[in-house]
C-alpha atoms as a PDB file:
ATOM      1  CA  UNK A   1      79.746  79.281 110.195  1.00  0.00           C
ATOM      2  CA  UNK A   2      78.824  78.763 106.280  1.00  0.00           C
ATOM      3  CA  UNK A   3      78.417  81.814 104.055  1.00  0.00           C
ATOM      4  CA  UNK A   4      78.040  81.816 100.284  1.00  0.00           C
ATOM      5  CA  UNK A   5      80.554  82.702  98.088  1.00  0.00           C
ATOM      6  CA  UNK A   6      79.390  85.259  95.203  1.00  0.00           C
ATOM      7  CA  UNK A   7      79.954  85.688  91.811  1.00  0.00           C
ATOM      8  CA  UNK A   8      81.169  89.501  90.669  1.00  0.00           C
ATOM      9  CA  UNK A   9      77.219  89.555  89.521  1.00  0.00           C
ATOM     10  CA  UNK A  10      76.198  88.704  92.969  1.00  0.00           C
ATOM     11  CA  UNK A  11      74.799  86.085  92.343  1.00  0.00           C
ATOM     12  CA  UNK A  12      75.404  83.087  94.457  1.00  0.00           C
ATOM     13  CA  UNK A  13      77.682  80.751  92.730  1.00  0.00           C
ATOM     14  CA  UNK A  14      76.329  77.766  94.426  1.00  0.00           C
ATOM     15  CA  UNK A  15      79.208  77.188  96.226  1.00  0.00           C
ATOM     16  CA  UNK A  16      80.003  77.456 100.385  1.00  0.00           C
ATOM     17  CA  UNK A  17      82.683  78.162 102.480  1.00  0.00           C
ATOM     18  CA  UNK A  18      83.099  77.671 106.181  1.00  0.00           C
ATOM     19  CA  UNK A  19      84.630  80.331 108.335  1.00  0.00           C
ATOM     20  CA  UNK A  20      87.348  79.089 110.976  1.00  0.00           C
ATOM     21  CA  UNK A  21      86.028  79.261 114.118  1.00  0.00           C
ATOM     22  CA  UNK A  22      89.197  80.122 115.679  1.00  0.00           C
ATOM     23  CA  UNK A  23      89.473  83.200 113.788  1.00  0.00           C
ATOM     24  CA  UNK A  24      86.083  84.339 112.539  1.00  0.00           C
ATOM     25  CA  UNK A  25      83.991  82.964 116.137  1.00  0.00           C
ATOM     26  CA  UNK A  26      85.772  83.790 119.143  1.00  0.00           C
ATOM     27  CA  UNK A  27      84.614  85.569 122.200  1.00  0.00           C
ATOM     28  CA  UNK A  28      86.335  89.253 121.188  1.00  0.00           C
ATOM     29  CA  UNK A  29      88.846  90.518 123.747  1.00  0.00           C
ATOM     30  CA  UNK A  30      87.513  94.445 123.944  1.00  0.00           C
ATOM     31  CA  UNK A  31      90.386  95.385 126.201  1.00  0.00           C
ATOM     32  CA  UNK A  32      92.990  93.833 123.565  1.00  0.00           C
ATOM     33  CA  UNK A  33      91.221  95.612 120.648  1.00  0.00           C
ATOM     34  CA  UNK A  34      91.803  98.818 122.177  1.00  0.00           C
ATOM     35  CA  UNK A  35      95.289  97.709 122.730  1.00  0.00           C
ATOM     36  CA  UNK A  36      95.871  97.178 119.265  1.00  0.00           C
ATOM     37  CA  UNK A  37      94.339 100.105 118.094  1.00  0.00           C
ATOM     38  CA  UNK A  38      96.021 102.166 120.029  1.00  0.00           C
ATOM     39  CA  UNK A  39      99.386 100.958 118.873  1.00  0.00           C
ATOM     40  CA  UNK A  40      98.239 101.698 115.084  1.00  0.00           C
ATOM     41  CA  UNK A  41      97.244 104.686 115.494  1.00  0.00           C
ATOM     42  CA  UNK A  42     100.312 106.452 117.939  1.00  0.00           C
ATOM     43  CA  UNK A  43     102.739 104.656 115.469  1.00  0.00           C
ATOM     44  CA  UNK A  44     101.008 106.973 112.282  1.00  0.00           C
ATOM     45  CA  UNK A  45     102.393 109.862 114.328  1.00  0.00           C
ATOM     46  CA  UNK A  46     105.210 111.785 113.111  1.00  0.00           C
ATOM     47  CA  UNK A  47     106.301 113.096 116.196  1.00  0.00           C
ATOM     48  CA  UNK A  48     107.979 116.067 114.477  1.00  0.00           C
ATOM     49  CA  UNK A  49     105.982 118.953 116.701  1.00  0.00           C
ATOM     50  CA  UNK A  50     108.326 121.279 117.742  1.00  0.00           C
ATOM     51  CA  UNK A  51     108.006 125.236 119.276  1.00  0.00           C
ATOM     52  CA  UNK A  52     111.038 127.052 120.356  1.00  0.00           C
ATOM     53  CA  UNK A  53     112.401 127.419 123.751  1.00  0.00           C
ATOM     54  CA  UNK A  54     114.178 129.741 125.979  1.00  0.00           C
ATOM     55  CA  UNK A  55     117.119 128.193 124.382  1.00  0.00           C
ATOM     56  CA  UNK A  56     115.963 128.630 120.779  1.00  0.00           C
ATOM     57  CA  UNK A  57     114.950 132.109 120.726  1.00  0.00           C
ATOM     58  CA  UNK A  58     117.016 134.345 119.409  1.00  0.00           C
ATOM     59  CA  UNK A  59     117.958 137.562 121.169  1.00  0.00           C
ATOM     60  CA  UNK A  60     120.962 138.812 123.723  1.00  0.00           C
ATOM     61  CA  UNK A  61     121.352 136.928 126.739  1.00  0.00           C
ATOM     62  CA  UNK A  62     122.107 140.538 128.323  1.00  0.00           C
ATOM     63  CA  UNK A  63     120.116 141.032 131.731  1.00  0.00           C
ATOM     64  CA  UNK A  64     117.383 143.564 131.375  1.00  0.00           C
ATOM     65  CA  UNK A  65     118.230 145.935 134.532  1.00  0.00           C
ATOM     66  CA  UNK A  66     119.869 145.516 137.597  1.00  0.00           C
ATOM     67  CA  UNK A  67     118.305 143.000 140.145  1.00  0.00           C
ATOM     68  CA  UNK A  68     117.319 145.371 142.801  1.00  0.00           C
ATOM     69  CA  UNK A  69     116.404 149.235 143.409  1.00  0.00           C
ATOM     70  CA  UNK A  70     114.161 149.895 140.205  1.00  0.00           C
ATOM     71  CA  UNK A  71     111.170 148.841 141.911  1.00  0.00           C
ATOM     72  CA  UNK A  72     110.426 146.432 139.297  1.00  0.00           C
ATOM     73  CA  UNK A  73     109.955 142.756 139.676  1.00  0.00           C
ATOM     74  CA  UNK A  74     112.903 141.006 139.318  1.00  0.00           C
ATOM     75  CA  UNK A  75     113.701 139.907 135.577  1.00  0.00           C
ATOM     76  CA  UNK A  76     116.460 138.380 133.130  1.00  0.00           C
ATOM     77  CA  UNK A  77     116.786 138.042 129.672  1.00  0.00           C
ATOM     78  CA  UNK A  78     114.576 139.434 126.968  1.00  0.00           C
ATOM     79  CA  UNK A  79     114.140 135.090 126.371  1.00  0.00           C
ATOM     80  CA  UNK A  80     112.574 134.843 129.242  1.00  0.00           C
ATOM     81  CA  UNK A  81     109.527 132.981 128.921  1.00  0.00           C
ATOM     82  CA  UNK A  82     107.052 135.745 130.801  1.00  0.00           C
ATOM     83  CA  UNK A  83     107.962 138.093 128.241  1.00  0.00           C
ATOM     84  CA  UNK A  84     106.166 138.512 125.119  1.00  0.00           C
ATOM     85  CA  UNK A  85     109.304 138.168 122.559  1.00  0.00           C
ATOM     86  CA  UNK A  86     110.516 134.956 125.023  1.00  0.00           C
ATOM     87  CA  UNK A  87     110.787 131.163 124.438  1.00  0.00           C
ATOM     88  CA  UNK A  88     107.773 128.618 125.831  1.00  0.00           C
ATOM     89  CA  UNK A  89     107.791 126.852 128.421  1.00  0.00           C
ATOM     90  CA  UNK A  90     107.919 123.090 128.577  1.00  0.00           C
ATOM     91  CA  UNK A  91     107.261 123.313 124.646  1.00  0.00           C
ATOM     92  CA  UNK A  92     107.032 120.286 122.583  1.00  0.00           C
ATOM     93  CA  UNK A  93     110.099 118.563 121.408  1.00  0.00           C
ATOM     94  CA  UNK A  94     110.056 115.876 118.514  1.00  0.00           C
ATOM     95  CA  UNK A  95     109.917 112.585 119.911  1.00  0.00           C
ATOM     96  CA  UNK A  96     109.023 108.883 118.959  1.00  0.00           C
ATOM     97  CA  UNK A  97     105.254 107.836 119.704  1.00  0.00           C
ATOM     98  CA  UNK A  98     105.764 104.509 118.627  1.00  0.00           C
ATOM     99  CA  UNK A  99     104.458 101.545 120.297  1.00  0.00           C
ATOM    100  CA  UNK A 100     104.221  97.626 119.842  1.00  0.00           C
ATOM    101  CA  UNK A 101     102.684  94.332 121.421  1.00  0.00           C
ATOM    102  CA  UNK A 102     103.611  91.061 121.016  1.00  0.00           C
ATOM    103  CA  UNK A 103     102.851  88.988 117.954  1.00  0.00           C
ATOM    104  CA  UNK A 104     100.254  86.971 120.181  1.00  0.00           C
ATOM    105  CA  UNK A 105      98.494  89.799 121.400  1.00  0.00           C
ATOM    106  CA  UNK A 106      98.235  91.541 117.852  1.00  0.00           C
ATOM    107  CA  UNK A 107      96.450  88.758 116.278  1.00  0.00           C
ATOM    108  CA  UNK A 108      93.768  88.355 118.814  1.00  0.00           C
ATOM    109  CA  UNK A 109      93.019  91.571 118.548  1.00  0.00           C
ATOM    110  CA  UNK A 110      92.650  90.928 114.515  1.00  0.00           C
ATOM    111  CA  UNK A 111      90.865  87.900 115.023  1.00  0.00           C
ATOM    112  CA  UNK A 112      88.547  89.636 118.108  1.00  0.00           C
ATOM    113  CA  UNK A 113      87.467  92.505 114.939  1.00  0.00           C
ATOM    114  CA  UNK A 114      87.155  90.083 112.307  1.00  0.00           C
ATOM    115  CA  UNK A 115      84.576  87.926 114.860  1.00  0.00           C
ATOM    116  CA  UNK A 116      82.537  90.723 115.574  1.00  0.00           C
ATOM    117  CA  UNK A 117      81.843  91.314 111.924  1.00  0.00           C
ATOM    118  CA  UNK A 118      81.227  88.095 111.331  1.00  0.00           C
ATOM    119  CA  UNK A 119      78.808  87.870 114.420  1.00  0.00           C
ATOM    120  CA  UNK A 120      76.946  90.654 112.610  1.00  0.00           C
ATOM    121  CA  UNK A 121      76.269  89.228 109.543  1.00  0.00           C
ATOM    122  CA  UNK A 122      79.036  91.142 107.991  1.00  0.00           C
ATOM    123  CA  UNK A 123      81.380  88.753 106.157  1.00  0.00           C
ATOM    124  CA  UNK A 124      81.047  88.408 102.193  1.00  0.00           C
ATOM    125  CA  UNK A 125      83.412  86.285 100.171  1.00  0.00           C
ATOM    126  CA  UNK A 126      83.571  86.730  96.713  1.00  0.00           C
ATOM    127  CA  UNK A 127      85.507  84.890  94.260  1.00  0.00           C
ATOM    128  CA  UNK A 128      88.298  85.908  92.914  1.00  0.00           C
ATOM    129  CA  UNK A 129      88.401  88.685  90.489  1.00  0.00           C
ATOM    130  CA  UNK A 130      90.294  91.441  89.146  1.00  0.00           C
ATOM    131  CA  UNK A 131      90.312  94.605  87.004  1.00  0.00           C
ATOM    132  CA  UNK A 132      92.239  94.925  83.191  1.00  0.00           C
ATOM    133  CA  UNK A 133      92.292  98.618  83.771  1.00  0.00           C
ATOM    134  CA  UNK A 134      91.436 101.019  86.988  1.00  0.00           C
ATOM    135  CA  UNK A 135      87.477 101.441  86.474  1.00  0.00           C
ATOM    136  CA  UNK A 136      85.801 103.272  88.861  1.00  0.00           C
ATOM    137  CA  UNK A 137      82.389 103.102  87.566  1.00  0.00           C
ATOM    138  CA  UNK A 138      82.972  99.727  86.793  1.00  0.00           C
ATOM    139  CA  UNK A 139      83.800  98.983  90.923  1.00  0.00           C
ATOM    140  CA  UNK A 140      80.493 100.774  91.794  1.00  0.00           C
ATOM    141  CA  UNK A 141      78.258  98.499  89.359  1.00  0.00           C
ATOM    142  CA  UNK A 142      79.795  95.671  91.425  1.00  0.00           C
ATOM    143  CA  UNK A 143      79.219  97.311  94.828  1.00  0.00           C
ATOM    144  CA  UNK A 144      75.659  97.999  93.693  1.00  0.00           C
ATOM    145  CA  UNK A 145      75.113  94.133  92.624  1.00  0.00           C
ATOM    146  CA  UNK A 146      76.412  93.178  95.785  1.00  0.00           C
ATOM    147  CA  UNK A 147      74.301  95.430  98.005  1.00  0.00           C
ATOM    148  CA  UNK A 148      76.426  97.045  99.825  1.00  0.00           C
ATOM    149  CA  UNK A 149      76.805 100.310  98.133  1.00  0.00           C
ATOM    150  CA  UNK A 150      76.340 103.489 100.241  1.00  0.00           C
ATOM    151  CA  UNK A 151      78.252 101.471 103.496  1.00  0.00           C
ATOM    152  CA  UNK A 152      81.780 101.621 104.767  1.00  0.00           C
ATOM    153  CA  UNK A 153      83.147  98.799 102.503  1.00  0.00           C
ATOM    154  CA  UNK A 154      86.429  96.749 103.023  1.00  0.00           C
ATOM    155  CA  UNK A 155      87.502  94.757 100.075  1.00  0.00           C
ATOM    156  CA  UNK A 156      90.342  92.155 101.149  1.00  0.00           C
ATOM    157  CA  UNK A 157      92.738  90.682  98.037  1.00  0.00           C
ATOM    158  CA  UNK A 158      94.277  87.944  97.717  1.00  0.00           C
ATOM    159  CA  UNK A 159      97.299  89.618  96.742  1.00  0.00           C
ATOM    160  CA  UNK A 160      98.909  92.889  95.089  1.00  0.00           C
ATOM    161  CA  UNK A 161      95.184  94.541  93.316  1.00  0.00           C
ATOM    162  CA  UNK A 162      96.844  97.588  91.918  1.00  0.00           C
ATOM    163  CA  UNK A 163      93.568  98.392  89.285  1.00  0.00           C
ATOM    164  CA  UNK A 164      91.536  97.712  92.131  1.00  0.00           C
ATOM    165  CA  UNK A 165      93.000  99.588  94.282  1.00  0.00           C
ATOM    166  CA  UNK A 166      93.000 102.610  92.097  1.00  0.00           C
ATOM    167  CA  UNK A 167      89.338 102.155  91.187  1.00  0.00           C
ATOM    168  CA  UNK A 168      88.598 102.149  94.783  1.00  0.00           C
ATOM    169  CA  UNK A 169      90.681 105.872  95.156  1.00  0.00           C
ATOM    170  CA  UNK A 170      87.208 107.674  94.401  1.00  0.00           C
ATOM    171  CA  UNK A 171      84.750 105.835  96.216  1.00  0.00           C
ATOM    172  CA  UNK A 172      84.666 107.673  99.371  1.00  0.00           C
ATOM    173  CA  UNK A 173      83.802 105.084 101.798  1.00  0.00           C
ATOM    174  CA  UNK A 174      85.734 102.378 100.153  1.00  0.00           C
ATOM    175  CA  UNK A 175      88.950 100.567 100.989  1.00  0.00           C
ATOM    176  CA  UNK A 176      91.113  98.011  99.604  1.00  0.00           C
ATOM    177  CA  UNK A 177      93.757  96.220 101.729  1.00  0.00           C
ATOM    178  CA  UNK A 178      96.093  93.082 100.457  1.00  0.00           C
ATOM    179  CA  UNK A 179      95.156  90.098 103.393  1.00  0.00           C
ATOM    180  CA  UNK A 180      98.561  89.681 104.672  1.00  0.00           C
ATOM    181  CA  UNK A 181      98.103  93.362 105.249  1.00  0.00           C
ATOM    182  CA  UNK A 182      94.957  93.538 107.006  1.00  0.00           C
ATOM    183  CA  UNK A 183      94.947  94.915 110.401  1.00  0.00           C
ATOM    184  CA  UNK A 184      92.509  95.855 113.404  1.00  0.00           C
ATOM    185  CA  UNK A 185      91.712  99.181 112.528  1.00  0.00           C
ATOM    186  CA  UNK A 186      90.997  98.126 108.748  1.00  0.00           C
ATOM    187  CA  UNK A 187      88.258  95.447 109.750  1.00  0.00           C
ATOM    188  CA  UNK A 188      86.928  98.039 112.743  1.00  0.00           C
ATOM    189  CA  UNK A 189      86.686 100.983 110.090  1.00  0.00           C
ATOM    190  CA  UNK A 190      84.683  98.868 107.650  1.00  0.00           C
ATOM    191  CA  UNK A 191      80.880  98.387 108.138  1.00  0.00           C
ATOM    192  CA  UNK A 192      81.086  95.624 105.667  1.00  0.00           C
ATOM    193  CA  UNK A 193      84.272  92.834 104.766  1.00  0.00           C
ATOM    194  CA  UNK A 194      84.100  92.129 101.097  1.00  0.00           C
ATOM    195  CA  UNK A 195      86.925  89.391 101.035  1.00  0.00           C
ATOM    196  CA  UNK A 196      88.169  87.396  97.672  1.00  0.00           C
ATOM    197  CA  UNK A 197      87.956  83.840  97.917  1.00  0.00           C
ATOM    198  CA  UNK A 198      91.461  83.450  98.049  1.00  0.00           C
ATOM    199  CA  UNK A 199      92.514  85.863 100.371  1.00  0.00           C
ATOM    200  CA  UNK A 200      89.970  84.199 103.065  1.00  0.00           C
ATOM    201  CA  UNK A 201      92.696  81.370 103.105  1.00  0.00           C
ATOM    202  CA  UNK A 202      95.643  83.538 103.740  1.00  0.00           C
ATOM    203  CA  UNK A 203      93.594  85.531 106.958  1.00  0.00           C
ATOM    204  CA  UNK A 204      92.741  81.926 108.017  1.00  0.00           C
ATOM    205  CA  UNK A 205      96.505  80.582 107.356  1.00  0.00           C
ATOM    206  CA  UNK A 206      97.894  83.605 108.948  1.00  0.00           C
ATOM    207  CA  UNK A 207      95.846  83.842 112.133  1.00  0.00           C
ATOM    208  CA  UNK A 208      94.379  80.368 112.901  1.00  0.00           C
ATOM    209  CA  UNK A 209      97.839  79.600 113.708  1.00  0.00           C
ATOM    210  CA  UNK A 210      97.697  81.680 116.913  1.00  0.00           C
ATOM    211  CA  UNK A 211      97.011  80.267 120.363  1.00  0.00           C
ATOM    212  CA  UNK A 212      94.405  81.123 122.356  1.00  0.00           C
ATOM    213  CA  UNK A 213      94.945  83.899 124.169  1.00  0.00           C
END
């Protein structure tokens, strides 16, 4: 597949590039994808939910009234977790939601995303540019030359973008991601990949590499 690549006027700079097929025009694995994006998203979780249990309550451990003759039901501690002042039971306790696949399966679930975008139409390389100073009007004129202001925008750098990145912090539905960073969710989150000319050849580098799955 040829696309263009675009000047920061966007304006086509007469120039093509062709997209790997073996990352950009495979048959997408759904059931691999959801994998994938599972994983990312238990492994954001802290896991640091915690409520307090009979054990962690505080009060006396003293038995409330004798077992029988009172005509009461039967009861222990104050703790006890029927009583109002008692712990909960089967609470939650911190604990580690994190989860991984192999190295394999993770790509072709990047690879999967980044085809379906592609299949839509939704690929845009750009060449190379950067920022002197964080300019967030300035990354909004370039949005709007491009077209693609007012959609869920991904912009993929070649490397470490730190003006554009900041320009990017107040544009609501715009991200900015390094390439060797770029993961499933990023590319499924974006309605549109806006990806630097040069950072195209690390995603290809970095993923063609896989075997098919």
């Amino acid at each position: 597949m040829e696309v263009e690549i675009l000047q920061e006027d966007g304006m086509s700079s007469g120039r093509t590039v062709a997209l790997d097929p073996t990352v950009f025009g495979i048959e997408p694995n759904d059931h691999v994808l959801w994998l994938d994006v599972k994983r990312i998203q238990a492994n954001k979780r802290q896991g640091t939910h915690k409520t307090r249990e009979r054990s962690d309550v505080r009060g006396s451990r003293r038995k409330l009234y004798r077992q029988k003759g009172t005509g009461n039901a039967r009861a222990g501690d104050a703790k006890s977790p029927i009583r109002r002042t008692g712990g909960r039971t089967h609470g939650a306790r911190p604990r580690d939601y994190t989860q991984n696949l192999n190295k394999k399966t993770k790509r072709l679930a990047r690879r999967s995303a980044l085809s379906y975008r592609a299949a839509s139409g939704n690929v845009r390389v750009i060449e190379n540019f950067s920022m002197d100073v964080p300019s967030t009007r300035q990354l909004k004129d370039l949005l709007a030359l491009l077209e693609v202001d007012g959609q869920k925008v991904l912009i993929v750098t070649d490397g470490v973008e730190q003006e554009i990145y900041r320009s990017a912090q107040n544009l609501q539905k715009v991200n900015v991601r390094e390439a060797q960073s770029l993961s499933t969710v990023d590319v499924l989150d974006a309605e549109v990949l806006l990806i630097q000319e040069g950072a195209l050849d690390v995603i290809t580098d970095v993923l063609s590499t896989a075997q098919p799955a």
